[in-house]
N, C-alpha and C. Protein backbone atom coordinates (compact mmCIF):
# COMPACT_ATOMS: atom_id res chain seq x y z
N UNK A 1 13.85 -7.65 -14.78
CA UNK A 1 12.52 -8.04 -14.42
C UNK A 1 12.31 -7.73 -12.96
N UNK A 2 11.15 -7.17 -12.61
CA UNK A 2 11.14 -6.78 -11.16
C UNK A 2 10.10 -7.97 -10.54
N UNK A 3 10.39 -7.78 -9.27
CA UNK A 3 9.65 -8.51 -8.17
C UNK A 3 7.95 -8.46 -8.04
N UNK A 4 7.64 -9.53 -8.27
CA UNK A 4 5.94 -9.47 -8.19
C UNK A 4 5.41 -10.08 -6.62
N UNK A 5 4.68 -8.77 -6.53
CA UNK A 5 4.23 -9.52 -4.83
C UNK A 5 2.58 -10.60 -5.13
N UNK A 6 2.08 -10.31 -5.86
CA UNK A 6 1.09 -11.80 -6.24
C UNK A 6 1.40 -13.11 -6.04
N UNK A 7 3.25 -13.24 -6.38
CA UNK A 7 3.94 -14.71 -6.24
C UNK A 7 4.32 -14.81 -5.02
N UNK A 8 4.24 -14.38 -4.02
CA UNK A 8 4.92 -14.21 -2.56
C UNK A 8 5.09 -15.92 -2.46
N UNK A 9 6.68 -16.22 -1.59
CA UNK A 9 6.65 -17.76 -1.28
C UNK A 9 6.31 -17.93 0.00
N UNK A 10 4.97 -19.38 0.02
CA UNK A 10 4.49 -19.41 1.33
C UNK A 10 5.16 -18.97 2.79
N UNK A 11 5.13 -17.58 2.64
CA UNK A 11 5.54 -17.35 3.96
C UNK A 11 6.93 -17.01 4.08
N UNK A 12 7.90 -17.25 3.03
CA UNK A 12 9.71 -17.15 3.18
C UNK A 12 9.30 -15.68 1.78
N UNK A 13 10.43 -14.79 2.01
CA UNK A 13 10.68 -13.92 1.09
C UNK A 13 11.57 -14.12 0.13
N UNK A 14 11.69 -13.46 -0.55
CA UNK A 14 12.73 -14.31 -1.98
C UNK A 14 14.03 -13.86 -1.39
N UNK A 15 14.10 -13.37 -0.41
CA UNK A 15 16.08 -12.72 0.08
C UNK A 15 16.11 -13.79 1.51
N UNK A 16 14.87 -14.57 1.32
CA UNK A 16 15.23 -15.69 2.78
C UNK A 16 16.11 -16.72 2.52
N UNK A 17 17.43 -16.94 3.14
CA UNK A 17 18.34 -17.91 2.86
C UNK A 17 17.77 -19.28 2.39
N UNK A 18 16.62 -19.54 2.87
CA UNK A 18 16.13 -21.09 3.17
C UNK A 18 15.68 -21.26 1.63
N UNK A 19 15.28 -20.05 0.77
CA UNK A 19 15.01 -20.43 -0.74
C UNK A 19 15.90 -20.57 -1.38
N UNK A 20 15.72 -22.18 -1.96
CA UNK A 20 17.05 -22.18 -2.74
C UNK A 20 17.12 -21.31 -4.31
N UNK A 21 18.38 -21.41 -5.08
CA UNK A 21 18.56 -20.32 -6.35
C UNK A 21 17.05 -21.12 -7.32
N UNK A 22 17.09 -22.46 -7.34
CA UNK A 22 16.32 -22.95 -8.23
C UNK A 22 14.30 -22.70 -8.28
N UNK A 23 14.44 -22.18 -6.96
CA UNK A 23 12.75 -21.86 -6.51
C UNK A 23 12.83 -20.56 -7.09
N UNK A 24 14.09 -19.89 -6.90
CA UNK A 24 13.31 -18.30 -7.25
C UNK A 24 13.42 -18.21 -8.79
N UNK A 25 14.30 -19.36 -9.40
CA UNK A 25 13.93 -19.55 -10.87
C UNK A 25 12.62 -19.94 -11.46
N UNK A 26 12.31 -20.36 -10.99
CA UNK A 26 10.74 -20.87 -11.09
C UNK A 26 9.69 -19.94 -11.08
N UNK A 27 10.27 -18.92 -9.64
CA UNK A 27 9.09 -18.06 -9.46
C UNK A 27 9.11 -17.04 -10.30
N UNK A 28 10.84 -16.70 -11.08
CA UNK A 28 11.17 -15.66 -11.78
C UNK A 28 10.14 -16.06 -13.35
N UNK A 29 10.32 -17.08 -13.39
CA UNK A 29 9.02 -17.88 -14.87
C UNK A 29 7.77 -17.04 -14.78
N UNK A 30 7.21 -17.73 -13.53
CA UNK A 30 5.88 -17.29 -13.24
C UNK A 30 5.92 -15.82 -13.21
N UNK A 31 6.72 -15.10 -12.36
CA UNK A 31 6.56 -14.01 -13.10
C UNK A 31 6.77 -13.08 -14.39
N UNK A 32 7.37 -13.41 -14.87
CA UNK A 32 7.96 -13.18 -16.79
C UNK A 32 6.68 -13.44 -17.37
N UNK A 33 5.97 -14.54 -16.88
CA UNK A 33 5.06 -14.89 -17.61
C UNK A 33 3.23 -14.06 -17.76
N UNK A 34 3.61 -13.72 -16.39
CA UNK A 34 2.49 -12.45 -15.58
C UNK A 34 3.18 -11.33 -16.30
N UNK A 35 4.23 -10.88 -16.07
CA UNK A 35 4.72 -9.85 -16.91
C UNK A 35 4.06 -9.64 -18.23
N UNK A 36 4.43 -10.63 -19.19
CA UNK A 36 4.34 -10.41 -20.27
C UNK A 36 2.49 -10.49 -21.04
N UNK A 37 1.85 -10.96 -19.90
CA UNK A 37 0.34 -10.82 -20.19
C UNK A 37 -0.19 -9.59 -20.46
N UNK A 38 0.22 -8.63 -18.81
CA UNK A 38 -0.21 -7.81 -18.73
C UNK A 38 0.55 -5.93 -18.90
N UNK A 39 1.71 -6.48 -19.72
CA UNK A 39 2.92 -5.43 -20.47
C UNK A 39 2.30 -5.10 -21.67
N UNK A 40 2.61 -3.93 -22.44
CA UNK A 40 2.08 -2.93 -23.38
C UNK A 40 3.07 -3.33 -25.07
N UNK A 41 3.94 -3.32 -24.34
CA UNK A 41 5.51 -3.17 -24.88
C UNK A 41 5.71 -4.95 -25.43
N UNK A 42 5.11 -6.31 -25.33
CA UNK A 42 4.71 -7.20 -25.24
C UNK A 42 4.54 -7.90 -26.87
N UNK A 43 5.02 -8.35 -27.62
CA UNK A 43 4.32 -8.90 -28.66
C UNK A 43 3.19 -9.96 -28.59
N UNK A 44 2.28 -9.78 -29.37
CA UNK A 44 0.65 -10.72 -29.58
C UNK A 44 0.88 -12.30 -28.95
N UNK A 45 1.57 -12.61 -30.01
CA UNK A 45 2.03 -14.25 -29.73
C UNK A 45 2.30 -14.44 -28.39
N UNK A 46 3.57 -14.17 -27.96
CA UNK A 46 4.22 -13.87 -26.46
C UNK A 46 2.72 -13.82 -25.73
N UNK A 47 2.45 -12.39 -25.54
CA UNK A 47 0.99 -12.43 -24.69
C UNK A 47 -0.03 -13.84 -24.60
N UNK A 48 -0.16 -14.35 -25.73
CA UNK A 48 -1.14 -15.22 -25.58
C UNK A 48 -0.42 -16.35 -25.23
N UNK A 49 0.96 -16.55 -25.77
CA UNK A 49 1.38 -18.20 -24.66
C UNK A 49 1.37 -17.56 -23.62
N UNK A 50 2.03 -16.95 -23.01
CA UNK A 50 1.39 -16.24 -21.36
C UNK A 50 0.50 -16.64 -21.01
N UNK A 51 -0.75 -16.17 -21.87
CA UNK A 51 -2.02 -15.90 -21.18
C UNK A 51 -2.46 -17.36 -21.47
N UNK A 52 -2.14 -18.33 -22.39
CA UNK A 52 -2.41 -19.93 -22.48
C UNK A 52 -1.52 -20.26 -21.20
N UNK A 53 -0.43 -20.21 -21.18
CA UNK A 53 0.42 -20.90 -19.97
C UNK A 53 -0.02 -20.62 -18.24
N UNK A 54 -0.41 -19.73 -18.02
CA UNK A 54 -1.05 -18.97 -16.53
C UNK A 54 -2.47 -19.27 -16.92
N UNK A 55 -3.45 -19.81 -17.80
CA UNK A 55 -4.86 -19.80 -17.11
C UNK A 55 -5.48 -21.05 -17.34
N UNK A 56 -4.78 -21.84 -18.47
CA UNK A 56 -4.79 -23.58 -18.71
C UNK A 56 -4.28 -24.47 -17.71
N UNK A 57 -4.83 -25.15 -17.18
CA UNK A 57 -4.42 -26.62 -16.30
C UNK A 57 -3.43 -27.30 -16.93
N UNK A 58 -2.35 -27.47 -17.02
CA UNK A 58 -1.24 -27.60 -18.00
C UNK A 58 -0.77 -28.79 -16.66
N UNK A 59 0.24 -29.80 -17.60
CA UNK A 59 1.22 -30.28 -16.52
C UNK A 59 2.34 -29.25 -16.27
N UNK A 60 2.92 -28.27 -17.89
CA UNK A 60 3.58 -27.69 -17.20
C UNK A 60 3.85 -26.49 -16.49
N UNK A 61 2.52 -26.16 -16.44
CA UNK A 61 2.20 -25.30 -15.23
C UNK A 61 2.06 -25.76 -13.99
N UNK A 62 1.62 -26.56 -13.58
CA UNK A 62 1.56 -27.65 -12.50
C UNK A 62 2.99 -27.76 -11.96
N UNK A 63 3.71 -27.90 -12.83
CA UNK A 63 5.13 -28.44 -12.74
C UNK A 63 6.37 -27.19 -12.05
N UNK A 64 5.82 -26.09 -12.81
CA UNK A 64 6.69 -24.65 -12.54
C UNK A 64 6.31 -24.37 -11.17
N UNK A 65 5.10 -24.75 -11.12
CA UNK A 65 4.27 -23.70 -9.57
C UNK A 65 4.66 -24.77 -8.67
N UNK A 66 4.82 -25.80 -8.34
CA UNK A 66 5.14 -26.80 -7.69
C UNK A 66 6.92 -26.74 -7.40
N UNK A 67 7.62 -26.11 -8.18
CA UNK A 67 8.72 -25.99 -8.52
C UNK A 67 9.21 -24.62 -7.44
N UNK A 68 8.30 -24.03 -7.88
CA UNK A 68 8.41 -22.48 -7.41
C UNK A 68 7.54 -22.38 -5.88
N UNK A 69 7.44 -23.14 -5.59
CA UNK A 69 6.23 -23.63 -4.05
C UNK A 69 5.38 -22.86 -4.46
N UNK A 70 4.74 -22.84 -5.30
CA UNK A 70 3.70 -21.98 -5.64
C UNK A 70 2.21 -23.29 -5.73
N UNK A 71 0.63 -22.59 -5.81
CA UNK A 71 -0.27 -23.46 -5.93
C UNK A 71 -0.74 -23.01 -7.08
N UNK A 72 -0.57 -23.88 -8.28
CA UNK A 72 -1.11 -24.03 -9.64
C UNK A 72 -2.47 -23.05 -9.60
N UNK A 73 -3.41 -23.66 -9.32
CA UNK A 73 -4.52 -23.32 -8.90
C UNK A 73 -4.83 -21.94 -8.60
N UNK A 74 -3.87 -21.46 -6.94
CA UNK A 74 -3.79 -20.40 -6.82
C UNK A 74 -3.68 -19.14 -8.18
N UNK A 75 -2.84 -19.43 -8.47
CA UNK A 75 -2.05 -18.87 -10.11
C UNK A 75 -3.19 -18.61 -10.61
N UNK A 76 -3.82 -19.62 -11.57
CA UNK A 76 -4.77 -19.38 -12.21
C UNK A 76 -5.67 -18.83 -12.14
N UNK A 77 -6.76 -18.59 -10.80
CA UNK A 77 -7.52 -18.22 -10.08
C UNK A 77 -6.85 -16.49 -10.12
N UNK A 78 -5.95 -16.47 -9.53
CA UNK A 78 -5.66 -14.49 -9.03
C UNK A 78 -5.79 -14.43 -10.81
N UNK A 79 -4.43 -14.86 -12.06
CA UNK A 79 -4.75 -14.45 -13.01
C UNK A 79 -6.05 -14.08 -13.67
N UNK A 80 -6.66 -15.20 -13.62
CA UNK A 80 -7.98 -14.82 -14.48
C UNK A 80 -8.91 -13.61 -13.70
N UNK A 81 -8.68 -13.41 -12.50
CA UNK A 81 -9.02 -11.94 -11.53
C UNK A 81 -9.14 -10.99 -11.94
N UNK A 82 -7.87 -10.96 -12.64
CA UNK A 82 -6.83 -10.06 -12.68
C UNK A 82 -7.22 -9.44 -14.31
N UNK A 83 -7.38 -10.54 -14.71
CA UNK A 83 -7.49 -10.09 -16.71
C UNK A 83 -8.96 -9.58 -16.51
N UNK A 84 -10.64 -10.33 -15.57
CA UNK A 84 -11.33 -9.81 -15.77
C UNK A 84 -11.47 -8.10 -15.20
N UNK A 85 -10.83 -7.09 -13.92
CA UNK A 85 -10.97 -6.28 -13.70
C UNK A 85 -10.98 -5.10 -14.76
């Protein structure tokens, strides 16, 4: 899975010592999960919990992005951007 710059962590890079292994697990979610929205190669189902999990107010979306210092909100907002272009 490659590196998504949409998830950037406030300001620290994912090779900055100060992130611990468990944040860039989090962020690695969020991105798998962006991945798999907008991948070809992707099965239906898959795509749409994706695309339910990244654009629904979820706790546990709330929970991952908070996890991942990420802003829920933020997330949702670039995604749905992103699907309308």
């Amino acid at each position: 899975m490659g590196q998504s710059s949409n998830f950037s962590m406030k300001g620290y890079s994912d090779n900055d010592e100060r992130v611990v292994p468990e944040t860039k697990l989090f962020s690695a979610v969020l991105a798998q999960a962006a991945h798999d929205i907008f991948s070809d190669h992707v099965d239906k189902i898959d795509k749409n919990q994706a695309l339910n999990f990244l654009t629904e107010d979820s706790y546990h979306l709330r929970m991952i992005c908070d996890l991942a210092g990420r802003d829920a909100g933020y997330v949702r907002r670039k995604i749905r951007a992103k699907l309308l272009e």
